[in-house]
Protein backbone atom coordinates (compact mmCIF):
# COMPACT_ATOMS: atom_id res chain seq x y z
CA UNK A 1 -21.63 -19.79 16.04
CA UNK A 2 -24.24 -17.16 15.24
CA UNK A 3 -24.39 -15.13 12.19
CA UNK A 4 -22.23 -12.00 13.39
CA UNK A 5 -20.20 -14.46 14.51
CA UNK A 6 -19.81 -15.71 11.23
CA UNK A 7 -19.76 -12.61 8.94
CA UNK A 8 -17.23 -11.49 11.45
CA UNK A 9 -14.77 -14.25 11.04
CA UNK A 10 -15.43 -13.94 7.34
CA UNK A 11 -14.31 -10.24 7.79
CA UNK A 12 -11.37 -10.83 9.37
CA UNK A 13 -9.97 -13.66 7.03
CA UNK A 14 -10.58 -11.34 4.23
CA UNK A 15 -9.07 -8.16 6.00
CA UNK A 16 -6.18 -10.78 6.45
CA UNK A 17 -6.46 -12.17 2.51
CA UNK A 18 -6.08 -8.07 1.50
CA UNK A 19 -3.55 -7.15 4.18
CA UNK A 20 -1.29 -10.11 2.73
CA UNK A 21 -2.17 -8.89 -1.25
CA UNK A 22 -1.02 -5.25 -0.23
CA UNK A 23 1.90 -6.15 1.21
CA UNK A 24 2.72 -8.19 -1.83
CA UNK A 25 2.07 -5.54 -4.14
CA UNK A 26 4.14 -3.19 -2.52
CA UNK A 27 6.82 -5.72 -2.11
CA UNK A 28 6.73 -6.01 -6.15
CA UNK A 29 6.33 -1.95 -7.01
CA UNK A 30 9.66 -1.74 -5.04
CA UNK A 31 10.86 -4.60 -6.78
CA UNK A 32 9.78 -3.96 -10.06
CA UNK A 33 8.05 -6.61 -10.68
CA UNK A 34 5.13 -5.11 -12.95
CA UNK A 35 3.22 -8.23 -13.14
CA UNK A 36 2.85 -9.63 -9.65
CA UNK A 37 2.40 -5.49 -8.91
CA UNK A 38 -1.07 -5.38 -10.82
CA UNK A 39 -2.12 -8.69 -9.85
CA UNK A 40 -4.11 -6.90 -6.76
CA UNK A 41 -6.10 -4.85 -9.71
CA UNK A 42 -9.35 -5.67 -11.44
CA UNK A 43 -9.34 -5.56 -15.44
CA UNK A 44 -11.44 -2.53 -15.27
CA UNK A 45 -10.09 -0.90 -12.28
CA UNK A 46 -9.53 2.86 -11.91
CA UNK A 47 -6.53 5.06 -11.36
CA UNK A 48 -6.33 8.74 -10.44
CA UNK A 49 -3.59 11.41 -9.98
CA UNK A 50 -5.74 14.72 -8.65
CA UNK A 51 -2.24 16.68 -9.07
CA UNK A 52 -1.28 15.63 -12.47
CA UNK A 53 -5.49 15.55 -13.43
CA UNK A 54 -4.40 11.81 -14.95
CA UNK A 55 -7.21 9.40 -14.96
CA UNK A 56 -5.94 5.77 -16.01
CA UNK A 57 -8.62 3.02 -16.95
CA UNK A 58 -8.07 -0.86 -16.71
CA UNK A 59 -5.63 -2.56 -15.29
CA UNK A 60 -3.54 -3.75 -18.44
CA UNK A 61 -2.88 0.41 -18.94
CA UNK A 62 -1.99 0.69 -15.50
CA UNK A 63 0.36 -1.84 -16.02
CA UNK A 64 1.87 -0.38 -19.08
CA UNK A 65 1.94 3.43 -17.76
CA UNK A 66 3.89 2.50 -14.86
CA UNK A 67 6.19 0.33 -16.37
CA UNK A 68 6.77 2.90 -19.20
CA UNK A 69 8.77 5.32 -16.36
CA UNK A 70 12.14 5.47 -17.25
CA UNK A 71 12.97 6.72 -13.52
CA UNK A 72 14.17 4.37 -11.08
CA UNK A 73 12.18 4.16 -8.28
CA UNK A 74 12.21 2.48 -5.14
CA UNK A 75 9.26 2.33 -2.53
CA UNK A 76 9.24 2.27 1.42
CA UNK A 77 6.17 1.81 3.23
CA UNK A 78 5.47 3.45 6.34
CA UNK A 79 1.93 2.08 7.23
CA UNK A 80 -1.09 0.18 5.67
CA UNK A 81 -4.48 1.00 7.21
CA UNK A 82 -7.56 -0.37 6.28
CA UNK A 83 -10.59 -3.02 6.25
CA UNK A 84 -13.24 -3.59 4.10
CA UNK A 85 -13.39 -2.51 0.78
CA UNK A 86 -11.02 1.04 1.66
CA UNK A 87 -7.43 0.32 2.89
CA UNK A 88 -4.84 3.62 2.26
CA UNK A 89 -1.21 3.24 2.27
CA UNK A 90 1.16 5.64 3.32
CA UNK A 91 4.83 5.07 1.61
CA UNK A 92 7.80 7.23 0.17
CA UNK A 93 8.46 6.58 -3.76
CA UNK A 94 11.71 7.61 -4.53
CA UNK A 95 12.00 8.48 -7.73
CA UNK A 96 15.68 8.92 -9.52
CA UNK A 97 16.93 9.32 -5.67
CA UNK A 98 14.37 12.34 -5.08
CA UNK A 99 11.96 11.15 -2.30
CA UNK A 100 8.16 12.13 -2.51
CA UNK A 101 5.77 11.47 0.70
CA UNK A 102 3.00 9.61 -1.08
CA UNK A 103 -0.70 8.68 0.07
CA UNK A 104 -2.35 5.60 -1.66
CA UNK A 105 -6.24 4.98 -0.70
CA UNK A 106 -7.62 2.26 -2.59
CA UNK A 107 -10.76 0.99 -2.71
CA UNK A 108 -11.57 -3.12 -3.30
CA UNK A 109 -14.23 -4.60 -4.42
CA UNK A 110 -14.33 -8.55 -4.49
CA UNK A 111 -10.92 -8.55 -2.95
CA UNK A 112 -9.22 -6.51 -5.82
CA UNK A 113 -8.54 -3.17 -6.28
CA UNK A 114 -11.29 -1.41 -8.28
CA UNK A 115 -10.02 2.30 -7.53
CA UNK A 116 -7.35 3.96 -6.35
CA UNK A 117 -6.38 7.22 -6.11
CA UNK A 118 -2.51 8.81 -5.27
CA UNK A 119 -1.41 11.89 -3.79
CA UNK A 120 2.25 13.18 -3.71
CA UNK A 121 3.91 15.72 -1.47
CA UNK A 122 7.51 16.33 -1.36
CA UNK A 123 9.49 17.01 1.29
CA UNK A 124 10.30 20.85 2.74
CA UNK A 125 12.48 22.05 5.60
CA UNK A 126 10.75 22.78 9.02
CA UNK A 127 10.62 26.24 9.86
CA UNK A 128 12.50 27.42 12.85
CA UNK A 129 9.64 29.24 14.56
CA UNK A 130 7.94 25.85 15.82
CA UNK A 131 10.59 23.54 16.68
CA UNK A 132 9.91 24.18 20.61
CA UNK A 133 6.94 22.32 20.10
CA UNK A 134 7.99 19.64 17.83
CA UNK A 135 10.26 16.67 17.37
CA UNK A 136 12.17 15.38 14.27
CA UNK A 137 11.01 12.71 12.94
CA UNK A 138 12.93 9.55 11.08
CA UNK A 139 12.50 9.98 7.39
């Protein structure tokens, strides 16, 4: 096996290594299971909400900021993309039965998150003047 041969393999196991972290993580945000949830951070990882303007540092406050929330929220994910070091989630957080369409991109470093940044959109009705060119969609 030759070196690209190698780093590739490499590649893949850890694309697979992440893939199976993510999928925990989200498993245990929708389960609310705060500590296996931030197990996929570093201790000095980064979090940022562009629409609130909220920057959270470390992974101990991220912890303790989400599991402050007195909502009740659920999460549904619809895909995970990714490789690398950048993988972005797209899920729906449901928060107190209100459903927001939610974009996660996070970026690893050493196999844990070191930064990730959340956007939040919620839902509106279609407007009549395209639906000849459109389909409806399964929310």
């Amino acid at each position: 096996m030759n070196d690209q041969q190698k780093k590739d393999q490499y590649s893949s196991v850890r694309d697979q290594e992440i893939r199976a972290a993510l999928d925990q993580h989200w498993a245990a945000s929708d389960a609310n299971d705060f500590e296996t949830e931030h197990r996929i951070y570093h201790e000095d990882a980064v979090l940022e909400y562009p629409q609130s303007g909220e920057r959270t540092r470390g992974r101990r406050n991220i912890q303790n900021q989400r599991s402050s929330q007195p909502n009740k929220k659920r999460f549904a994910v619809r895909r995970i993309i990714g490789d690398g070091d950048l993988w972005i989630t797209e899920f729906i957080l449901t928060y107190d039965d209100k459903p927001s369409y939610t974009v996660s991109i996070m970026e690893f470093r050493d196999a844990k998150v070191a930064r990730e940044t959340q956007y939040f959109a919620d839902p509106f009705l279609a407007p009549a003047s395209r639906a000849q060119w459109v389909e409806r969609m399964d929310t």
